[in-house]
Protein backbone atom coordinates (compact mmCIF):
# COMPACT_ATOMS: atom_id res chain seq x y z
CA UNK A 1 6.68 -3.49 -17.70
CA UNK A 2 4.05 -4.02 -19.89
CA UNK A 3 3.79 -0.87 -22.01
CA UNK A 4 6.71 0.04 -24.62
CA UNK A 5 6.47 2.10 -27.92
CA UNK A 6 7.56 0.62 -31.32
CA UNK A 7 10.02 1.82 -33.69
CA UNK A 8 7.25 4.28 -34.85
CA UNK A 9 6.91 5.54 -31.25
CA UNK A 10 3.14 4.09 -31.26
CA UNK A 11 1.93 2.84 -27.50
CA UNK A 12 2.29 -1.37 -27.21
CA UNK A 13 0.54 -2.69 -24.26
CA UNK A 14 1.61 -6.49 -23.81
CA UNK A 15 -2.23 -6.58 -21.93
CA UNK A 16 -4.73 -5.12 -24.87
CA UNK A 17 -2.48 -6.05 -28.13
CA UNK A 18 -0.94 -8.83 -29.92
CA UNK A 19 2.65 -8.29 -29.86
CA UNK A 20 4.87 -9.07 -32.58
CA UNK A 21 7.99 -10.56 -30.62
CA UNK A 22 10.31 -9.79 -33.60
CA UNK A 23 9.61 -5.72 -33.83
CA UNK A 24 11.57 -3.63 -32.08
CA UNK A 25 10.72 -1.87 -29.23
CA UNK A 26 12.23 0.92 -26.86
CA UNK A 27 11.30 1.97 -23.16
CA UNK A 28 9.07 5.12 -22.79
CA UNK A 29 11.12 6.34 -20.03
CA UNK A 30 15.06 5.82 -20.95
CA UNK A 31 14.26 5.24 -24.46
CA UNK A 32 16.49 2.12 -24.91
CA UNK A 33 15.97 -1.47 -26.79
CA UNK A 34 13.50 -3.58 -24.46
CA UNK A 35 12.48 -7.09 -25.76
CA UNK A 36 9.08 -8.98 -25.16
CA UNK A 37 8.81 -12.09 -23.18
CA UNK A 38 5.61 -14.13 -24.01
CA UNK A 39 4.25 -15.42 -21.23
CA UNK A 40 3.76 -19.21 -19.87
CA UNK A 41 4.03 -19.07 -15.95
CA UNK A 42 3.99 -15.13 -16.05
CA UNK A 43 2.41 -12.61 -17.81
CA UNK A 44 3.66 -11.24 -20.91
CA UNK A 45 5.77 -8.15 -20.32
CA UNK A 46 8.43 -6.19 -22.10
CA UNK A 47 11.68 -5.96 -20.22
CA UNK A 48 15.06 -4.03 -20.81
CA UNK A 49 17.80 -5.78 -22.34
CA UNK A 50 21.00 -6.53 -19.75
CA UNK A 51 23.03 -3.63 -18.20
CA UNK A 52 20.86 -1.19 -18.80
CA UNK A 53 20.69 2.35 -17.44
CA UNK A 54 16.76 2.98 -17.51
CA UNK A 55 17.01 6.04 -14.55
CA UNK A 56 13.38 4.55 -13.56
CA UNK A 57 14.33 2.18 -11.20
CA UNK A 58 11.59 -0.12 -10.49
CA UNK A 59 11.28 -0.85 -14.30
CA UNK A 60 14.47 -2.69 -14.55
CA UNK A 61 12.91 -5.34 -13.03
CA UNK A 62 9.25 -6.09 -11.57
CA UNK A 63 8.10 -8.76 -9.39
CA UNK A 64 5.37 -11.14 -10.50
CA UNK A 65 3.25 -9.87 -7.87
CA UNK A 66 3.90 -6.28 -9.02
CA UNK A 67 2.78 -7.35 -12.75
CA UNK A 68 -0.41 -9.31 -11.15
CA UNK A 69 -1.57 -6.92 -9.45
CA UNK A 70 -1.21 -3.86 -12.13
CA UNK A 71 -2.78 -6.61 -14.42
CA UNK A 72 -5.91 -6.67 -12.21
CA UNK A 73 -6.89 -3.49 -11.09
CA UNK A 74 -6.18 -2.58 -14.95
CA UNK A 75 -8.17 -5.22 -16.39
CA UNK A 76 -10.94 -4.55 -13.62
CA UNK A 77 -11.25 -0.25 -14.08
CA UNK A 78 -10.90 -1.08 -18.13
CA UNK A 79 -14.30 -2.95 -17.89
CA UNK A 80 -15.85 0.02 -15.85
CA UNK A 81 -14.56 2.95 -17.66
CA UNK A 82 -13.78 4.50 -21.33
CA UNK A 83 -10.38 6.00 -20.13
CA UNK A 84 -8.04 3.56 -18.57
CA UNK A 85 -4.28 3.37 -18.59
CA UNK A 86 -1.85 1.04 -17.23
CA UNK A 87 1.91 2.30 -16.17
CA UNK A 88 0.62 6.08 -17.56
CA UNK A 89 3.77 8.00 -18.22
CA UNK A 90 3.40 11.83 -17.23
CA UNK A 91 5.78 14.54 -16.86
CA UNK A 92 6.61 16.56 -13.92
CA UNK A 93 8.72 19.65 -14.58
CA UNK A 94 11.56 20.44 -16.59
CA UNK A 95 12.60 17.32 -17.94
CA UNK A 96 11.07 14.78 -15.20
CA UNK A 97 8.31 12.10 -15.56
CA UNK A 98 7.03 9.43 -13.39
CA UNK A 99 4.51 6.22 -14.00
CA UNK A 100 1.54 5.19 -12.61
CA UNK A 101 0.66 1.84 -12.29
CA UNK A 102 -2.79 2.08 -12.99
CA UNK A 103 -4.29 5.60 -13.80
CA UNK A 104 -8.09 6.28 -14.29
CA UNK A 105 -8.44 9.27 -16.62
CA UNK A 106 -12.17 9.26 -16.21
CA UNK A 107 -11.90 10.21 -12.62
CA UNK A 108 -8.18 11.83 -12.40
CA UNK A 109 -7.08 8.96 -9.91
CA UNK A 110 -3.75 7.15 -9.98
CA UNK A 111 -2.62 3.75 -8.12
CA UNK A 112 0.53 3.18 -6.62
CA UNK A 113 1.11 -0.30 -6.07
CA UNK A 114 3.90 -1.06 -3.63
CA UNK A 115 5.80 -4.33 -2.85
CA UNK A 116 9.34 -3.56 -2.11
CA UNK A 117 11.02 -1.11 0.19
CA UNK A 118 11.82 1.97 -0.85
CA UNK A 119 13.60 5.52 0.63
CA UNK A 120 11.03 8.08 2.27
CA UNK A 121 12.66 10.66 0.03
CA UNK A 122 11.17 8.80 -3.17
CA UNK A 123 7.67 8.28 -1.42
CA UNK A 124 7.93 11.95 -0.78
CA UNK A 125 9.13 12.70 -4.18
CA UNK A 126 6.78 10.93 -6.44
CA UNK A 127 3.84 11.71 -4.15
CA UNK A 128 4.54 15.66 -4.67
CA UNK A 129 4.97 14.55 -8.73
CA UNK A 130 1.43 13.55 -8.23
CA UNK A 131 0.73 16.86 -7.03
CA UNK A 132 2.32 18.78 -9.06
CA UNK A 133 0.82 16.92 -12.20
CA UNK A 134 -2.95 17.79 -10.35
CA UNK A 135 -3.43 13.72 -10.02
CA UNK A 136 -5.20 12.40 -6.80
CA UNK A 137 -2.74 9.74 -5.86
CA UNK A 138 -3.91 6.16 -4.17
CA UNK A 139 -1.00 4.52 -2.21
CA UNK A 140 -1.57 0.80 -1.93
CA UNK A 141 0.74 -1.28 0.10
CA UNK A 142 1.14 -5.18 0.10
CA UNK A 143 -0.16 -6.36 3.16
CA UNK A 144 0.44 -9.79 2.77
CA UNK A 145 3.99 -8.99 2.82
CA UNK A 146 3.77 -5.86 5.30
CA UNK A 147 1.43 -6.85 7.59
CA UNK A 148 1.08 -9.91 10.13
CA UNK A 149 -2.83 -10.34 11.66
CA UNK A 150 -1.89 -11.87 15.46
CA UNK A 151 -5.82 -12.36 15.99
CA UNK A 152 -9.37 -11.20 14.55
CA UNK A 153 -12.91 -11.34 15.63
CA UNK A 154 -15.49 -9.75 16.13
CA UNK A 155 -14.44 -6.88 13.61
CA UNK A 156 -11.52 -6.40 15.47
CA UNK A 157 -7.87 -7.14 13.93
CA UNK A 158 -4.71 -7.41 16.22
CA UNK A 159 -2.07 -6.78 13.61
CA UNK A 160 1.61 -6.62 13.76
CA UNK A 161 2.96 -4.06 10.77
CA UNK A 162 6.87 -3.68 9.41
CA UNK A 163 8.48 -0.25 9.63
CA UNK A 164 7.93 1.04 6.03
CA UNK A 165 3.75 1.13 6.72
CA UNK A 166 4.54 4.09 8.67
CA UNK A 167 5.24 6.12 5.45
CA UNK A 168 1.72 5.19 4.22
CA UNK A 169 -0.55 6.32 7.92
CA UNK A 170 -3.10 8.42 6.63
CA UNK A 171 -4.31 11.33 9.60
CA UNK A 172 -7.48 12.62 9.50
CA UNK A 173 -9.55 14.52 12.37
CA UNK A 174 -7.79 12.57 14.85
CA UNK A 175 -8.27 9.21 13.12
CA UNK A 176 -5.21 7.25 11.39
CA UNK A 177 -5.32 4.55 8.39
CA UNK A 178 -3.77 3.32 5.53
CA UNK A 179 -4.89 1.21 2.61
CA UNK A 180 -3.59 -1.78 1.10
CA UNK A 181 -4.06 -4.85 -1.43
CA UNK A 182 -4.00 -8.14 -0.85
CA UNK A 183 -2.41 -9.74 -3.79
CA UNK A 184 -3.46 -13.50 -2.80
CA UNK A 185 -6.90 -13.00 -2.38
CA UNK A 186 -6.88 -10.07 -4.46
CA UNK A 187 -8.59 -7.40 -2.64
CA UNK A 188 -8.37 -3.63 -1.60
CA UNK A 189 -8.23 -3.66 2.02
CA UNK A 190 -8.78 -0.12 4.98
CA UNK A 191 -6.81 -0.55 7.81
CA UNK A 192 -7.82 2.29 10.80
CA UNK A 193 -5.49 1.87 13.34
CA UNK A 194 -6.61 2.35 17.03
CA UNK A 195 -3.99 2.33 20.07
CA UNK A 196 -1.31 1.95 17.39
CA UNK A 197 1.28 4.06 19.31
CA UNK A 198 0.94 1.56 22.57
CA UNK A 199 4.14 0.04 20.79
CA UNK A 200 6.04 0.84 17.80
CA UNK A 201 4.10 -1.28 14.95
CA UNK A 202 1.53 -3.20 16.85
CA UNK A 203 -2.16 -2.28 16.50
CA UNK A 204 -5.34 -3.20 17.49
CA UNK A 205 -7.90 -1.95 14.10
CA UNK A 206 -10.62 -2.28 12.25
CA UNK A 207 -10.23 -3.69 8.84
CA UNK A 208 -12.63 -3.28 6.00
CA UNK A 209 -11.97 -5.47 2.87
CA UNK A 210 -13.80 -5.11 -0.23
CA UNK A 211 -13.32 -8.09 -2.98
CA UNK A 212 -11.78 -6.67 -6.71
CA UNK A 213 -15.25 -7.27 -8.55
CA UNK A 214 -16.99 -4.29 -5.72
CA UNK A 215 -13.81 -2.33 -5.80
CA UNK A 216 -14.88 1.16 -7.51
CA UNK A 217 -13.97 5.32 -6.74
CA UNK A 218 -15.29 7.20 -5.07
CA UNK A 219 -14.27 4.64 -2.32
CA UNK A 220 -17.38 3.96 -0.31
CA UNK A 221 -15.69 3.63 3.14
CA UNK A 222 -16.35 5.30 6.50
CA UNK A 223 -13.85 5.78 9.26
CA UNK A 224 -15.07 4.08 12.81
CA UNK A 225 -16.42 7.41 14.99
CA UNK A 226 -17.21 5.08 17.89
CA UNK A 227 -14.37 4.57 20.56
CA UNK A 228 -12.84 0.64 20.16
CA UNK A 229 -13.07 0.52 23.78
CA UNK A 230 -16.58 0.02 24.00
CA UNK A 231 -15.62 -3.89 21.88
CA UNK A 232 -13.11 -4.97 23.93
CA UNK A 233 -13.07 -7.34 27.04
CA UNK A 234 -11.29 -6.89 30.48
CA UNK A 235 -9.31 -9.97 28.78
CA UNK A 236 -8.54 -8.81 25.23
CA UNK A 237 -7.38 -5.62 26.86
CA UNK A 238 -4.78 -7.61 29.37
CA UNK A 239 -3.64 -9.72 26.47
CA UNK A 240 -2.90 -6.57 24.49
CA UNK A 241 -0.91 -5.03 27.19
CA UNK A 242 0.71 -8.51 27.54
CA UNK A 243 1.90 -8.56 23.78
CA UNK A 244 3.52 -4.83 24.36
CA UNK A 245 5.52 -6.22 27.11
CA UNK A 246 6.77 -9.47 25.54
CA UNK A 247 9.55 -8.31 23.58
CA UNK A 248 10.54 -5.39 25.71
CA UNK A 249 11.01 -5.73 29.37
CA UNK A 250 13.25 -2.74 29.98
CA UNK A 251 12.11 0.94 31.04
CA UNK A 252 12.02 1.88 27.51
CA UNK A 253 9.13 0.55 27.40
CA UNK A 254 6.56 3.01 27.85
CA UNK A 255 3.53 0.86 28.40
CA UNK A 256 5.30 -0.94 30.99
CA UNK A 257 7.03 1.99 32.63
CA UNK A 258 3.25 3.51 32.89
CA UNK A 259 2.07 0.18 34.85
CA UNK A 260 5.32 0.42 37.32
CA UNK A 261 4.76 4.30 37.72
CA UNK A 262 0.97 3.63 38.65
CA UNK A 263 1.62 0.44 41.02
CA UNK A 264 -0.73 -1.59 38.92
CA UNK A 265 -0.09 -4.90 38.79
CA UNK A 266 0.25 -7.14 35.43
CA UNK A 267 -2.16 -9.82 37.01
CA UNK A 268 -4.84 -7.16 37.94
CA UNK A 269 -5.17 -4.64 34.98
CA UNK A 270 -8.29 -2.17 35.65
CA UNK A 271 -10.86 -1.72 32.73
CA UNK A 272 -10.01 2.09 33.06
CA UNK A 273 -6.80 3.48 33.60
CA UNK A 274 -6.62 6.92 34.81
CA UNK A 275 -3.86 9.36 33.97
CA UNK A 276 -2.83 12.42 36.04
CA UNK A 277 -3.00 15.77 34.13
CA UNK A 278 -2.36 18.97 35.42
CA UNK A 279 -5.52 21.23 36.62
C-alpha cells in the first residue's frame, strides 16, 4: 500500500511525499498501526504490522507487480491531469468502502488492476461498489500472467487464456473483449476475441496495444466490424481446428463431434462449413 494517514489523520502517499519512517501511521481502511518500508529493490510502501485483521484483503499484502503497476499508471495520469489519486478510498453504503488503485477525478474513471485470483462474488461485488459510488470502473487484467500468445501475425493473435479472464469478457453488439496490462513491457493492451467459444479458453483475436506514454481516456479504440474470416488461410484455419482437437479427443468435444457428424475429414477441412438450420 502506498497511502496511509498519520497520527493527525493527514493523507501520506509513500509516491508524492517524503516520509518520516519514525511517525506513526495507521491504515485508512482498518485503522491499525502500519509501518513504512523504504525502498531499495522495491518501491517504498507502507505495510501492516504482523497478524493483522485489515478486513481489506488485498492490502495485507501486495505483489511487486501490483505496486509497479499502480506506481505507473499513477505517475503517468498525475503528469496529465490536476486530480489524480492513487488507492482512492470511497465509501459504498452504510458502513462499506472500497479502493481504487488508480482513480482519475478529472474524468470520474477508476482502474482496477488485477494479478491474483479472486471469487466472482468479489468481482461482482466491488464492480456494483463502483456503481453504486457513480464511478466508471476500468478492469485491467495481467496478461502476462493470464494469457499465453500460441502465434501472431499479420494482426492476428492465437492466444490461449486461464479460466478467471472469463469474468473480465466484455459483450457488446455481438462483439466480445477484455482489456489488460502488460506489466513487463508496460502497456494497456484490447483483446477482441473472435471464435473464442470453438474451445473453452482458446481464441483466435485481434490485439491492439498502446505503449504507457499514448495511454489516455477517452480510450481511442475501435472494435474490428469486419468478419476475421476474410484474414485467414485454408491452413491457419486447419491448424486452428487442429489445436481444438489436441487435448480433447472424446465426443465432448464439440468441434470434433461437428467434423464426425458432417463426415468431413481432418485431412480435408473445407474453407466453408455449412450448418443445417431448420427452414
Amino acid at each position: 500500500m502506498y497511502v496511509a494517514y498519520d497520527d493527525k489523520d493527514r493523507v501520506c502517499n509513500a509516491l508524492d511525499t517524503d516520509i518520516e519512517k519514525n511517525n506513526k501511521y495507521h491504515c485508512p481502511v482498518c485503522g491499525e498501526k502500519v509501518i513504512f518500508k523504504k525502498g531499495v529493490k522495491i518501491q517504498s510502501h507502507f505495510a501492516h504490522v504482523k497478524n493483522c485483521s485489515c478486513d481489506y484483503e488485498t492490502y495485507k499484502k501486495e505483489s511487486k507487480e501490483h505496486l509497479e503497476a499502480k506506481k505507473d499508471l499513477y505517475n503517468h495520469f498525475r503528469s496529465m491531469y490536476k486530480n489524480v489519486e492513487v488507492e482512492h478510498v470511497f465509501k459504498v453504503g452504510e458502513g462499506n468502502i472500497q479502493i481504487a488503485d488508480v482513480f482519475i477525478r478529472d474524468k470520474n474513471i477508476a482502474f482496477e488492476y488485477q494479478r491474483s485470483v479472486i471469487p466472482l462474488e468479489l468481482i461482482k461485488q466491488r464492480t456494483i461498489g463502483y456503481e453504486k459510488a457513480g464511478i466508471k470502473l476500468i478492469w485491467l487484467i495481467d496478461t502476462n500472467k493470464f494469457i499465453k500468445e500460441l502465434k501472431s501475425y499479420d494482426g492476428i493473435s492465437y492466444i490461449r487464456y486461464a479460466p478467471f479472464v472469463d469474468n473480465f469478457l466484455n459483450y457488446y453488439k455481438g462483439k466480445v473483449f477484455f482489456y489488460g496490462w502488460d506489466s513487463e513491457n508496460k502497456s494497456f493492451e484490447l483483446y477482441q476475441l473472435w471464435a473464442h467459444n470453438l474451445k473453452k479458453r482458446n481464441a483466435v483475436c485481434i490485439k491492439t496495444t498502446i505503449s504507457l506514454d499514448k495511454f489516455d481516456i477517452p480510450l481511442d479504440l475501435r472494435l474490428l466490424e469486419k468478419n476475421l474470416t476474410s484474414k485467414l488461410y485454408p491452413v491457419d484455419i486447419e491448424n486452428y481446428v487442429y489445436e481444438q482437437i489436441k487435448y480433447d479427443k472424446t465426443v465432448k468435444n464439440k468441434v470434433l463431434s461437428m467434423f464426425y457428424n458432417q463426415r468431413i475429414e481432418l485431412n480435408n477441412i473445407p474453407e466453408i462449413i455449412g450448418v443445417n438450420m431448420l427452414e
